[in-house]
N, C-alpha and C. Protein backbone atom coordinates (compact mmCIF):
# COMPACT_ATOMS: atom_id res chain seq x y z
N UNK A 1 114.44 112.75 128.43
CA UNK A 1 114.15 113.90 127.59
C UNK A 1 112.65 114.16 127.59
N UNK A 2 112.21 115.82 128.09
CA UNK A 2 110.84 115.41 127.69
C UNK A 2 110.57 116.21 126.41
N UNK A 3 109.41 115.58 125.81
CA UNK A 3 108.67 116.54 124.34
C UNK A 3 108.11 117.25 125.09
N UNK A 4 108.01 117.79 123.57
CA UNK A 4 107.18 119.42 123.62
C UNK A 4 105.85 119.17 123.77
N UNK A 5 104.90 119.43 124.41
CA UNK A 5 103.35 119.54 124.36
C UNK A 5 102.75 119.66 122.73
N UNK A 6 103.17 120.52 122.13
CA UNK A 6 102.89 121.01 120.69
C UNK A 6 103.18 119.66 120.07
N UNK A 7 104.35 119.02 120.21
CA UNK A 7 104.70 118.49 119.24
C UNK A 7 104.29 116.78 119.43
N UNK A 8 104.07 117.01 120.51
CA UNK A 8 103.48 115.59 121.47
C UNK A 8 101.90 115.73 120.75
N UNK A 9 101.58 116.94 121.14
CA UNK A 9 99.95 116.99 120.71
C UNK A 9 99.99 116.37 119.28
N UNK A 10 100.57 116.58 118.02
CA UNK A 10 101.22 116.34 116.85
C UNK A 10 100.88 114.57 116.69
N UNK A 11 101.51 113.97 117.45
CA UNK A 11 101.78 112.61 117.57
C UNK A 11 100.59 112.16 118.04
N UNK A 12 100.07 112.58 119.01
CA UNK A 12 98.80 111.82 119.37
C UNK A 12 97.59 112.40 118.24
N UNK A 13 97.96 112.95 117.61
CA UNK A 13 97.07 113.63 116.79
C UNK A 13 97.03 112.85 115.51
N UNK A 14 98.48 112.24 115.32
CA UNK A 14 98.54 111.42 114.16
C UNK A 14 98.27 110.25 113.98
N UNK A 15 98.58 109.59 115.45
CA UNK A 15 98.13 108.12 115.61
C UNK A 15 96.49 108.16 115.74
N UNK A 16 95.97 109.41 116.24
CA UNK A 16 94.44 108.89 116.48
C UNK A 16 93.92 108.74 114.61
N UNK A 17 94.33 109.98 114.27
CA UNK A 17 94.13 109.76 112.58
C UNK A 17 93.71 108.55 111.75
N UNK A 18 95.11 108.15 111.93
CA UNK A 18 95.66 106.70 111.51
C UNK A 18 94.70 105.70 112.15
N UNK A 19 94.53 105.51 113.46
CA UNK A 19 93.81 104.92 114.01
C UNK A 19 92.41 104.62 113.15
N UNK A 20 91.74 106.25 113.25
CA UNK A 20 90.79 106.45 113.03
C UNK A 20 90.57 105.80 110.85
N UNK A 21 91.46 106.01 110.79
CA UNK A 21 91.29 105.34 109.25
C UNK A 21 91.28 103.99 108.90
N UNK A 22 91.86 103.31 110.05
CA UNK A 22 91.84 101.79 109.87
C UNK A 22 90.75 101.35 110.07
N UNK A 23 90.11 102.18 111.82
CA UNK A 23 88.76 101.47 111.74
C UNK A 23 87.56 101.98 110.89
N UNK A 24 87.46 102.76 109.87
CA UNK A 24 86.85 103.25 109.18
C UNK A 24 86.69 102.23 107.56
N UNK A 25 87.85 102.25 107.51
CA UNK A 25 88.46 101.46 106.16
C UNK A 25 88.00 99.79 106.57
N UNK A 26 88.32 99.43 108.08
CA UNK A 26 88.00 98.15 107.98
C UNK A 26 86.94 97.77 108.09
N UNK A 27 85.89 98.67 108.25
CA UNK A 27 84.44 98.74 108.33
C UNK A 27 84.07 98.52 107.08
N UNK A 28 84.51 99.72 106.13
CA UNK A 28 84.50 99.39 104.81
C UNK A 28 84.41 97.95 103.93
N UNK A 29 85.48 97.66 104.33
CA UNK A 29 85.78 96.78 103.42
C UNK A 29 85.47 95.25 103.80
N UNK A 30 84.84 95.25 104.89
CA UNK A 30 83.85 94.46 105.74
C UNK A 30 82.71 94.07 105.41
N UNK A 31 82.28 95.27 105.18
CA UNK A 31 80.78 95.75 104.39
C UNK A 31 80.60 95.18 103.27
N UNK A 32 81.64 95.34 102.53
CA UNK A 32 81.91 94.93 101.02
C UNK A 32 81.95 93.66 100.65
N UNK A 33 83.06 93.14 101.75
CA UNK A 33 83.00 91.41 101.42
C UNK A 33 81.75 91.01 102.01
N UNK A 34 80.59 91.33 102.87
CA UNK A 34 79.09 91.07 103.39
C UNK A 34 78.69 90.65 102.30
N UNK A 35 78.27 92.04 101.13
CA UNK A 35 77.86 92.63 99.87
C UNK A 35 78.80 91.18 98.72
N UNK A 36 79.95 91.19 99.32
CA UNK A 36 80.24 90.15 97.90
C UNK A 36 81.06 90.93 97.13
N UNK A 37 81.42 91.99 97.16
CA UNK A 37 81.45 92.86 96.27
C UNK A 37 83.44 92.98 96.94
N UNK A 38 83.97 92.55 95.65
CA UNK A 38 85.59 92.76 95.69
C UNK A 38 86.75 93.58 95.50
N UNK A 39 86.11 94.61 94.51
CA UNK A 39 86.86 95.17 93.05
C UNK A 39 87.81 96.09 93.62
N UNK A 40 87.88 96.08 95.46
CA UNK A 40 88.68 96.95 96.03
C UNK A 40 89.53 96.64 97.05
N UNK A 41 89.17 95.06 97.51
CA UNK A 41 89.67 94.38 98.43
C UNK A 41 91.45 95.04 98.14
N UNK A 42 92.49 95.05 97.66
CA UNK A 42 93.50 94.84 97.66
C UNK A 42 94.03 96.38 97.83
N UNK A 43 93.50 97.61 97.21
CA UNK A 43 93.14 99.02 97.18
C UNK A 43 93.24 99.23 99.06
N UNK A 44 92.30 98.22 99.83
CA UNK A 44 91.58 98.82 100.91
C UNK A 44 92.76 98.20 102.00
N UNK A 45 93.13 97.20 101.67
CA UNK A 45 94.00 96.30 102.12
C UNK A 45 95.16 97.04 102.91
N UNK A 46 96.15 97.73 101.59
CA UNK A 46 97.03 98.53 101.55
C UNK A 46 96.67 99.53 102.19
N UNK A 47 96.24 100.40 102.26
CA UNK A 47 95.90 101.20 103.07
C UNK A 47 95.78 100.72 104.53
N UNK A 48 94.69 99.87 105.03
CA UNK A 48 95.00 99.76 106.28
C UNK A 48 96.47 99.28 107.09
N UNK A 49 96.80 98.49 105.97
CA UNK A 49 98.17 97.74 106.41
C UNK A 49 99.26 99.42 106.49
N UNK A 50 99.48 100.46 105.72
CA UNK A 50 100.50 101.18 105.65
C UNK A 50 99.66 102.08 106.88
N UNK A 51 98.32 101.84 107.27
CA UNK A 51 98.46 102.51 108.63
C UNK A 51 98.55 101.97 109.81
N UNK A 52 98.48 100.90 109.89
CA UNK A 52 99.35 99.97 110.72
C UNK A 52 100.75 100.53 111.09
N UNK A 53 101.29 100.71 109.86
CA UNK A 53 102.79 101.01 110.09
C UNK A 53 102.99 102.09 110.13
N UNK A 54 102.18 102.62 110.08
CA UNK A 54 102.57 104.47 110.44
C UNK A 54 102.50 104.71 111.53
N UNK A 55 101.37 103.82 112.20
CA UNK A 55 101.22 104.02 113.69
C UNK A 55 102.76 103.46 114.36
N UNK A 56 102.92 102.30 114.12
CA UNK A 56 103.93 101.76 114.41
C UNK A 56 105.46 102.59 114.91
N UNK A 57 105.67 102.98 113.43
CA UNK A 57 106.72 103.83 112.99
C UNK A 57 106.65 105.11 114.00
N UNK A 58 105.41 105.98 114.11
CA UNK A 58 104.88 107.25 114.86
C UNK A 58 105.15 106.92 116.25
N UNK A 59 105.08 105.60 116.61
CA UNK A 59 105.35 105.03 118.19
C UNK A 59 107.19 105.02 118.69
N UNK A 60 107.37 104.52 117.40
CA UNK A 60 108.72 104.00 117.44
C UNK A 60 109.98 105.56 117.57
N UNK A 61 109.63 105.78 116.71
CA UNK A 61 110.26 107.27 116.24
C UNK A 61 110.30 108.48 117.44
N UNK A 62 109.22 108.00 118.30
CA UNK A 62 108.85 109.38 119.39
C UNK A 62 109.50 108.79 120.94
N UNK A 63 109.61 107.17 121.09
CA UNK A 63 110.25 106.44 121.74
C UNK A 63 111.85 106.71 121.32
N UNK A 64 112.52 107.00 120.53
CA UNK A 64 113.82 107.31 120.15
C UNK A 64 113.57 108.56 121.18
N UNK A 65 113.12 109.23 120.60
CA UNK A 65 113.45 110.64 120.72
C UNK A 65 113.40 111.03 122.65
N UNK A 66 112.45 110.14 123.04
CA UNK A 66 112.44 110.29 124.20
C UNK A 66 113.25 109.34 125.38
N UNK A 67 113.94 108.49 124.95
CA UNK A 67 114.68 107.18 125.77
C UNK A 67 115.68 108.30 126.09
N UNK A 68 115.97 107.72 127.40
CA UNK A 68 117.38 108.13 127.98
C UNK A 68 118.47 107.23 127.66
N UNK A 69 118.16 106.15 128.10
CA UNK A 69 119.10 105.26 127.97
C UNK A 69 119.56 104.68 126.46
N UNK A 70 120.67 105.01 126.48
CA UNK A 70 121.12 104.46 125.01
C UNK A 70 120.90 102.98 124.61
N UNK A 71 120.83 102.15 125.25
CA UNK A 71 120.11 100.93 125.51
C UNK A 71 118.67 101.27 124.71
N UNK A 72 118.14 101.45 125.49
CA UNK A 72 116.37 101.95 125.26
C UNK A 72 116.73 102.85 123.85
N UNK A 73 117.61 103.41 123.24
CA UNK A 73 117.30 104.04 122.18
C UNK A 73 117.85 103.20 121.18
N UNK A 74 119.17 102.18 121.32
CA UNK A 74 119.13 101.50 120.16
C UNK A 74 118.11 99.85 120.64
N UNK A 75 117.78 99.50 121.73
CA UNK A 75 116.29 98.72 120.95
C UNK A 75 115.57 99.47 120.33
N UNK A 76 114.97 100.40 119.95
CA UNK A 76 113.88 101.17 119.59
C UNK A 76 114.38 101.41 117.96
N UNK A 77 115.85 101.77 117.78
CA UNK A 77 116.22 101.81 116.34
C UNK A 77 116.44 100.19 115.61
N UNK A 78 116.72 99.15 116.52
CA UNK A 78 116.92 97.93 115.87
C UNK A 78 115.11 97.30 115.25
N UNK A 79 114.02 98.28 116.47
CA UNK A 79 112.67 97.32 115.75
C UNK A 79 112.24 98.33 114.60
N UNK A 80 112.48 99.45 114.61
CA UNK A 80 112.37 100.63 113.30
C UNK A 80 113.16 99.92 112.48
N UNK A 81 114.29 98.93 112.27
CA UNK A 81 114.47 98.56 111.20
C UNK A 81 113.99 97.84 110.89
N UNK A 82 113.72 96.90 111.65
CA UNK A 82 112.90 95.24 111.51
C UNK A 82 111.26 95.93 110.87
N UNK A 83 110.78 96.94 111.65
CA UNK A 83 109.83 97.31 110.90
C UNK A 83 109.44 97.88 109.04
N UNK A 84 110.87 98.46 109.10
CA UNK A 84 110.99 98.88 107.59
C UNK A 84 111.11 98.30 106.77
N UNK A 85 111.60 96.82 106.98
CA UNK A 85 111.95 96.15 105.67
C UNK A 85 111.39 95.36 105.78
N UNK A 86 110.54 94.78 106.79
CA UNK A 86 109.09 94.18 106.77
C UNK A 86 107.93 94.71 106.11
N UNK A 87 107.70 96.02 106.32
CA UNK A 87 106.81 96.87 105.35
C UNK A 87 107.54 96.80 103.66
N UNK A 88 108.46 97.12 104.03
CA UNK A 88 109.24 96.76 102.35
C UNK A 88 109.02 96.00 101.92
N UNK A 89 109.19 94.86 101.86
CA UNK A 89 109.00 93.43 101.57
C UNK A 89 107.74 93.28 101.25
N UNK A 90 106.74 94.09 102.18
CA UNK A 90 105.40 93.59 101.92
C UNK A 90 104.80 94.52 100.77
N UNK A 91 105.25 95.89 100.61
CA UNK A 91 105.10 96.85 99.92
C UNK A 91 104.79 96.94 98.32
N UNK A 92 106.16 95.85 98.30
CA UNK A 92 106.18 95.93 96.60
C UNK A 92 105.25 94.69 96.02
N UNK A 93 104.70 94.30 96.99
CA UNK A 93 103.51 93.20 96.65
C UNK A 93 102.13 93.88 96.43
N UNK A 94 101.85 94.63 97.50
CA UNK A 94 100.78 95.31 98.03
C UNK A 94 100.29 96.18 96.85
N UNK A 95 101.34 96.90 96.64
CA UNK A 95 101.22 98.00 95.42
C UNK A 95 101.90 97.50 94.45
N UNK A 96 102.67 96.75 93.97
CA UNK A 96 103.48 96.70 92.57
C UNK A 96 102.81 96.00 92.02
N UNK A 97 101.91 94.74 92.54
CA UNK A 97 101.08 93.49 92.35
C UNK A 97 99.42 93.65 92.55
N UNK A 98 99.29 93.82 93.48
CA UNK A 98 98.06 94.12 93.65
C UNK A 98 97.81 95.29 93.50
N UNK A 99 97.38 96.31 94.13
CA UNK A 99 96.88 97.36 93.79
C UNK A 99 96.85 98.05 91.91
N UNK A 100 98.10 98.03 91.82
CA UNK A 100 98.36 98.32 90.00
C UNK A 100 97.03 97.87 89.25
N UNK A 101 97.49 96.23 89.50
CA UNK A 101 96.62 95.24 88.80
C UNK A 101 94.98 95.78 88.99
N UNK A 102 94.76 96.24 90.27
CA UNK A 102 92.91 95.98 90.70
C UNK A 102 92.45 97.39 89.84
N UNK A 103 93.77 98.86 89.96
CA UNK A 103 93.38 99.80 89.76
C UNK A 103 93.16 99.92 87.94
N UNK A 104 94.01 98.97 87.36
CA UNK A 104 94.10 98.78 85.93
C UNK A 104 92.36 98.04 85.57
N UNK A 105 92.17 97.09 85.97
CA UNK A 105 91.15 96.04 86.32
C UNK A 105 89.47 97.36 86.49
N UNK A 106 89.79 97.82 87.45
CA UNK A 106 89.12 98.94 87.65
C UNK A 106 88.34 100.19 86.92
N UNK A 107 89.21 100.33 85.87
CA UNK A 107 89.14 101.13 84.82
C UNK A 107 89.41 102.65 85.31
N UNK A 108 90.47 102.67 86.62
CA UNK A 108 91.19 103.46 87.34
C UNK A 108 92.30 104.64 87.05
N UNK A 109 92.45 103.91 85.70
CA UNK A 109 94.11 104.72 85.46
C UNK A 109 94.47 106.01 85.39
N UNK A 110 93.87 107.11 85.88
CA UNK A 110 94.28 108.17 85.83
C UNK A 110 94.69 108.37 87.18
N UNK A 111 94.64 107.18 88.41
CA UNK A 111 95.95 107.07 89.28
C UNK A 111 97.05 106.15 89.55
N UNK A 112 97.18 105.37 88.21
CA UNK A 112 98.04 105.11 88.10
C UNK A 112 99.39 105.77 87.98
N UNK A 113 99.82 106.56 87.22
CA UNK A 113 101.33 107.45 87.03
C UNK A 113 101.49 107.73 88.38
N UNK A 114 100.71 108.16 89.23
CA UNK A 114 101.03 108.66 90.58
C UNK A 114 101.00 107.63 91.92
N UNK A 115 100.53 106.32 91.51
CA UNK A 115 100.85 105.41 92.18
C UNK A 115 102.12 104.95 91.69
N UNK A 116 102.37 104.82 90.50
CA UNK A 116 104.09 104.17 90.20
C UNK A 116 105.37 104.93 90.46
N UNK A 117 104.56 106.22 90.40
CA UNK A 117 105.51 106.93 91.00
C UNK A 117 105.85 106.71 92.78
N UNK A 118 104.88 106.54 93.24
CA UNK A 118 104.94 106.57 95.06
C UNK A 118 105.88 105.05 95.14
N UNK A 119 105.39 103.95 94.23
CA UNK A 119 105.91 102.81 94.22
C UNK A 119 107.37 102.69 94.30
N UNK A 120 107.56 103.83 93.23
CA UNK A 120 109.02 103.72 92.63
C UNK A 120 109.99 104.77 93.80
N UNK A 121 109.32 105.25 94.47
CA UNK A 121 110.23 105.84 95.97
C UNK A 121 110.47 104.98 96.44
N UNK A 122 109.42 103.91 96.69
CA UNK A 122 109.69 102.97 97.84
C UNK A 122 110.53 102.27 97.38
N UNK A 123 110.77 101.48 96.07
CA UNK A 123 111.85 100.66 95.25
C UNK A 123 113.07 101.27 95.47
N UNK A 124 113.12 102.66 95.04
CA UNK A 124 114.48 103.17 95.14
C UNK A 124 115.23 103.40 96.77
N UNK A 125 114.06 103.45 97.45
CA UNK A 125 114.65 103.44 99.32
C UNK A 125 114.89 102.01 99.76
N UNK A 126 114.21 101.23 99.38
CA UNK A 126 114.46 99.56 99.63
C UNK A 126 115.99 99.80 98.84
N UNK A 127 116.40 99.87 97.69
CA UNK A 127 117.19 99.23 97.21
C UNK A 127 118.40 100.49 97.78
N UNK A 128 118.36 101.70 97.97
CA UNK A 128 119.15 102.08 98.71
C UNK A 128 119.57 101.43 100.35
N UNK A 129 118.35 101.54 101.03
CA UNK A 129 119.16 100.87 102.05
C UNK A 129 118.36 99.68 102.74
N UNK A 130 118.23 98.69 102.08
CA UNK A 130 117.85 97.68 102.42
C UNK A 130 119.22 96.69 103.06
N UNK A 131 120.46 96.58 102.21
CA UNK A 131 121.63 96.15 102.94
C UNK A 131 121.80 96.09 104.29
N UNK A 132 121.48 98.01 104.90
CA UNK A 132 122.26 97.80 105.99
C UNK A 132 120.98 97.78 107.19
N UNK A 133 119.63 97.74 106.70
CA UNK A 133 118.17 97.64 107.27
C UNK A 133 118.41 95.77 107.77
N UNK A 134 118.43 95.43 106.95
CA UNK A 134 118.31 94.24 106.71
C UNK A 134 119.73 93.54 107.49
N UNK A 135 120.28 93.73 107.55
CA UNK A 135 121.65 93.37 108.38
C UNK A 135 121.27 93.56 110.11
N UNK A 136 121.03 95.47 110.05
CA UNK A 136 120.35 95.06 111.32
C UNK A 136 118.96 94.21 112.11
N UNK A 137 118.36 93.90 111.38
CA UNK A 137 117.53 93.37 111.65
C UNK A 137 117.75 91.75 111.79
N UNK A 138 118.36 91.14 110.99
CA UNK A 138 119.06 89.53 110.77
C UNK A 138 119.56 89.57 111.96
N UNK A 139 120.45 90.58 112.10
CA UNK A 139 121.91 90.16 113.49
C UNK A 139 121.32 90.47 114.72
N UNK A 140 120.68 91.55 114.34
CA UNK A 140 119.84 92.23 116.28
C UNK A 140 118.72 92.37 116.72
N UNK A 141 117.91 91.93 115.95
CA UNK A 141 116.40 91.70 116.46
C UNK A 141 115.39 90.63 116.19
N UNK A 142 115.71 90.34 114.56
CA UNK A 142 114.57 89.15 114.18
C UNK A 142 115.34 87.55 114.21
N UNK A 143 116.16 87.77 114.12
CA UNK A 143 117.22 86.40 114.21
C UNK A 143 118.54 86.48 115.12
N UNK A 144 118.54 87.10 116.41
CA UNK A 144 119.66 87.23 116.80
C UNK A 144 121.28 86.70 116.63
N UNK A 145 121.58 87.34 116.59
CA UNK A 145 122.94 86.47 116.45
C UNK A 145 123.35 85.50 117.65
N UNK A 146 123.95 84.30 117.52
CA UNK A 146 123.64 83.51 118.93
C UNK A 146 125.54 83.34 119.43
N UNK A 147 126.14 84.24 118.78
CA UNK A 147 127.41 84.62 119.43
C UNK A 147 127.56 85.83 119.93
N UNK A 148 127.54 86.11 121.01
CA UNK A 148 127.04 87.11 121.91
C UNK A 148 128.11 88.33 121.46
N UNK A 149 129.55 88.05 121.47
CA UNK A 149 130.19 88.81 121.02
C UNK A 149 129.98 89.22 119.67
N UNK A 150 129.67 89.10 118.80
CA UNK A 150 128.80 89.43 117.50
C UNK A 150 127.88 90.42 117.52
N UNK A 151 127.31 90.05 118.43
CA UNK A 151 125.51 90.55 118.70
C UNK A 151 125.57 91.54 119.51
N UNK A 152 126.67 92.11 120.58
CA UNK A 152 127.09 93.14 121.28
C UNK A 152 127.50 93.94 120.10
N UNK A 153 128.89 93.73 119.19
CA UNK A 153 129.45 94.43 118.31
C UNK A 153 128.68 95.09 117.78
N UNK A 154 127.34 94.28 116.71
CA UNK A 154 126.26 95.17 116.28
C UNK A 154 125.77 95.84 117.20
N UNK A 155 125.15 95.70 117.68
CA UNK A 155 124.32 96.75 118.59
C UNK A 155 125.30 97.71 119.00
N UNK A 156 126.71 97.70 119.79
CA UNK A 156 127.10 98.90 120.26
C UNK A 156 127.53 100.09 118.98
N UNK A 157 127.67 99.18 117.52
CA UNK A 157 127.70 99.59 116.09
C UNK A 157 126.29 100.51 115.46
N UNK A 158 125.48 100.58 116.33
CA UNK A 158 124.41 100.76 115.94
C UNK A 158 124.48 102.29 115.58
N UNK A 159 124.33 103.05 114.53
CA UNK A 159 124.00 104.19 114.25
C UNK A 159 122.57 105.10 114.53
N UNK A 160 121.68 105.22 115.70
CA UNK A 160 120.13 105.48 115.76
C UNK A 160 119.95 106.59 115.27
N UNK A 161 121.14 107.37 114.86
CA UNK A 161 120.99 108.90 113.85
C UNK A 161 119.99 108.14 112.41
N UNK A 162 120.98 107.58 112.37
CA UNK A 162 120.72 107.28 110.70
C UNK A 162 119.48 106.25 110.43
N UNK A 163 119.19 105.23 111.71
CA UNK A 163 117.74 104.80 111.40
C UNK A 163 116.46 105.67 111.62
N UNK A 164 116.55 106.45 112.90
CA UNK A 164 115.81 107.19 113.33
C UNK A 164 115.32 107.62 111.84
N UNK A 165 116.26 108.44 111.03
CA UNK A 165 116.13 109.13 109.49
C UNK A 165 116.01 108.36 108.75
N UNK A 166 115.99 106.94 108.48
CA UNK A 166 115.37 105.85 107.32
C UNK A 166 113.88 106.21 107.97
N UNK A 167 113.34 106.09 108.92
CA UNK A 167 112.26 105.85 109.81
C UNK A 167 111.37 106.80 109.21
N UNK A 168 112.35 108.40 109.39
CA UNK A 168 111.37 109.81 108.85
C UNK A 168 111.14 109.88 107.46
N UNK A 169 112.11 109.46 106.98
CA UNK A 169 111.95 109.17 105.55
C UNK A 169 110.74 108.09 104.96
N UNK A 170 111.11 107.17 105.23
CA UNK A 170 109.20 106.60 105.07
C UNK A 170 108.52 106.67 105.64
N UNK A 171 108.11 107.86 106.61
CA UNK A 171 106.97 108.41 106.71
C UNK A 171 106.55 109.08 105.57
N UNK A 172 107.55 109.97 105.31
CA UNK A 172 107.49 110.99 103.98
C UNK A 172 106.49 110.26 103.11
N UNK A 173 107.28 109.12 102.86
CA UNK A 173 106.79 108.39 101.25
C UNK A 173 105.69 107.87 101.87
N UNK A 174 104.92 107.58 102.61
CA UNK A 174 104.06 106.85 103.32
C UNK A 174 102.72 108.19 103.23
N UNK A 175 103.23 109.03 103.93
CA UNK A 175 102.09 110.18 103.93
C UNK A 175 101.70 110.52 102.01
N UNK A 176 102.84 110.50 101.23
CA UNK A 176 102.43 111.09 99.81
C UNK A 176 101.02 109.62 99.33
N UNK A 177 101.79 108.75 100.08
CA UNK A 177 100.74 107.62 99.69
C UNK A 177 99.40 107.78 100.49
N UNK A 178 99.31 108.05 101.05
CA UNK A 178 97.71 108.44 102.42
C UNK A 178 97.53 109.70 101.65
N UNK A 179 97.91 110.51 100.95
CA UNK A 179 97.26 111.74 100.21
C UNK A 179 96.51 111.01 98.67
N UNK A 180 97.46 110.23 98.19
CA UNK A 180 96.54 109.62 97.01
C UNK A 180 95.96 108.89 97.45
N UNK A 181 95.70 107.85 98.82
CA UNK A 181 94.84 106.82 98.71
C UNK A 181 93.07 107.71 98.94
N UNK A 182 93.73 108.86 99.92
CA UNK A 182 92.47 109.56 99.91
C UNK A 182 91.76 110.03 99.13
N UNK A 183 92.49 110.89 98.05
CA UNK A 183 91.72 110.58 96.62
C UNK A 183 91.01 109.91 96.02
N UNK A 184 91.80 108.64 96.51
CA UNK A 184 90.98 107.39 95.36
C UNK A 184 89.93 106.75 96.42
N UNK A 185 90.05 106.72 97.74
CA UNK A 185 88.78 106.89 98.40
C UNK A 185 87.48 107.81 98.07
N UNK A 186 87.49 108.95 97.46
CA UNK A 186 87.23 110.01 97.46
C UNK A 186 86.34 109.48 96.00
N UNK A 187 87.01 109.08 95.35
CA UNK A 187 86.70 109.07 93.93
C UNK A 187 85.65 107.50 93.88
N UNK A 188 86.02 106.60 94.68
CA UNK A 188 85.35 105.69 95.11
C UNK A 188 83.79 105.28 95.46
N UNK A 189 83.68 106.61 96.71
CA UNK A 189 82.57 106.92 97.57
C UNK A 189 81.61 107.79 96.74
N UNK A 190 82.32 108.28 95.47
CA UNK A 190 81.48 109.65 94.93
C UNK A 190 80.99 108.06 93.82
N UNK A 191 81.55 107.63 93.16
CA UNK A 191 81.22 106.80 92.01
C UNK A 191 80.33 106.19 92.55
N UNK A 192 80.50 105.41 93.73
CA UNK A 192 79.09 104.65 94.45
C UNK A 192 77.98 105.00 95.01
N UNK A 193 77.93 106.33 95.08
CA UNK A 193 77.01 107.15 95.60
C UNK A 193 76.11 107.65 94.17
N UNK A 194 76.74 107.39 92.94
CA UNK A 194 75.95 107.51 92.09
C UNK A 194 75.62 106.31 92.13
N UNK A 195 75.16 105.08 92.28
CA UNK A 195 74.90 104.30 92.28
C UNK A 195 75.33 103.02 91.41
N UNK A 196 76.51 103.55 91.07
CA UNK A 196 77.30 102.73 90.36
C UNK A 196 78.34 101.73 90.66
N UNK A 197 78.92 100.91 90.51
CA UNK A 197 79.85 100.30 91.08
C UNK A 197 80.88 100.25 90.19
N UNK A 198 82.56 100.50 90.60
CA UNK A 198 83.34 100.62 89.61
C UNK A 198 84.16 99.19 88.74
């Protein structure tokens, strides 16, 4: 299958983004631990880590779309799951635990409601489909199943409609989160530029 130029342009447009924010952010926060200076380590953290996985996801998702081989398209939906509920898992730490805590700590809270809210997408998509994320991932990619007839069944069972769409779906929730982290970048760089530290 080939993509569209437009929409290809799109993708490389998003990963350089992403790209471009990690090494920006990890510069950052580089700088900071130099300086000694913490009060954001966990803030800065999250962010690079959910662009990690966007890139990831942005790789994964455009590899579906383009495999011929149904083979080549359900490996590509079995590591989109292994990827999702690995980010899951790590998610509700990242932000439910840390971040909350640093932004409370911070004297931050007027993004809080809108971080618990982004939180509470991700809770409610984990706990929607973490079952059948997590199944594929146990039986067909991170722990194979070591009865082959098993491990065929899943995979030829494999639905790549419906991961492909877990996949687009936390992007969704992923991008609402890269719109507030930029904010609070935003709000960050302006506070320190008065010469203050938060």
């Amino acid at each position: 299958m080939k993509i569209c130029p437009v929409y290809w342009g799109l993708i490389h447009d998003n990963i350089n983004s992403s790209q471009q924010s990690i090494n920006d952010l990890s510069k950052l926060l580089t700088d900071f631990k130099k300086h000694k200076y913490s009060k954001h380590d966990s803030f800065f953290n999250l962010c690079i880590f959910s662009d990690i996985i966007i890139i990831d996801l942005t790789i994964l998702l455009e590899k579906v779309r383009l495999a011929n081989r149904e083979q080549e398209k359900k490996l590509y939906a079995r590591v989109i799951a292994l990827t999702i509920v690995d980010y899951l898992d790590n998610i509700s730490v990242l932000i439910g635990r840390d971040c909350l805590t640093e932004l409370k700590n911070n004297n931050m809270t007027e993004f809080l409601d809108e971080f618990k809210s982004i939180y509470k997408k991700f809770s409610i998509f984990k706990k929607d489909n973490e079952r059948v994320l997590r199944d594929i991932r146990n039986n067909t990619i991170a722990h194979k199943s070591r009865d082959a007839l098993k491990l065929n069944t899943y995979i030829n069972n494999l639905n790549v409609e419906d991961i492909y769409n877990y996949g687009l779906e936390l992007k969704i929730f992923s991008k609402e989160f890269i719109d507030l982290s930029t904010k609070i970048i935003y709000y960050i760089v302006d506070y320190m530029k008065e010469g203050r530290k938060i």
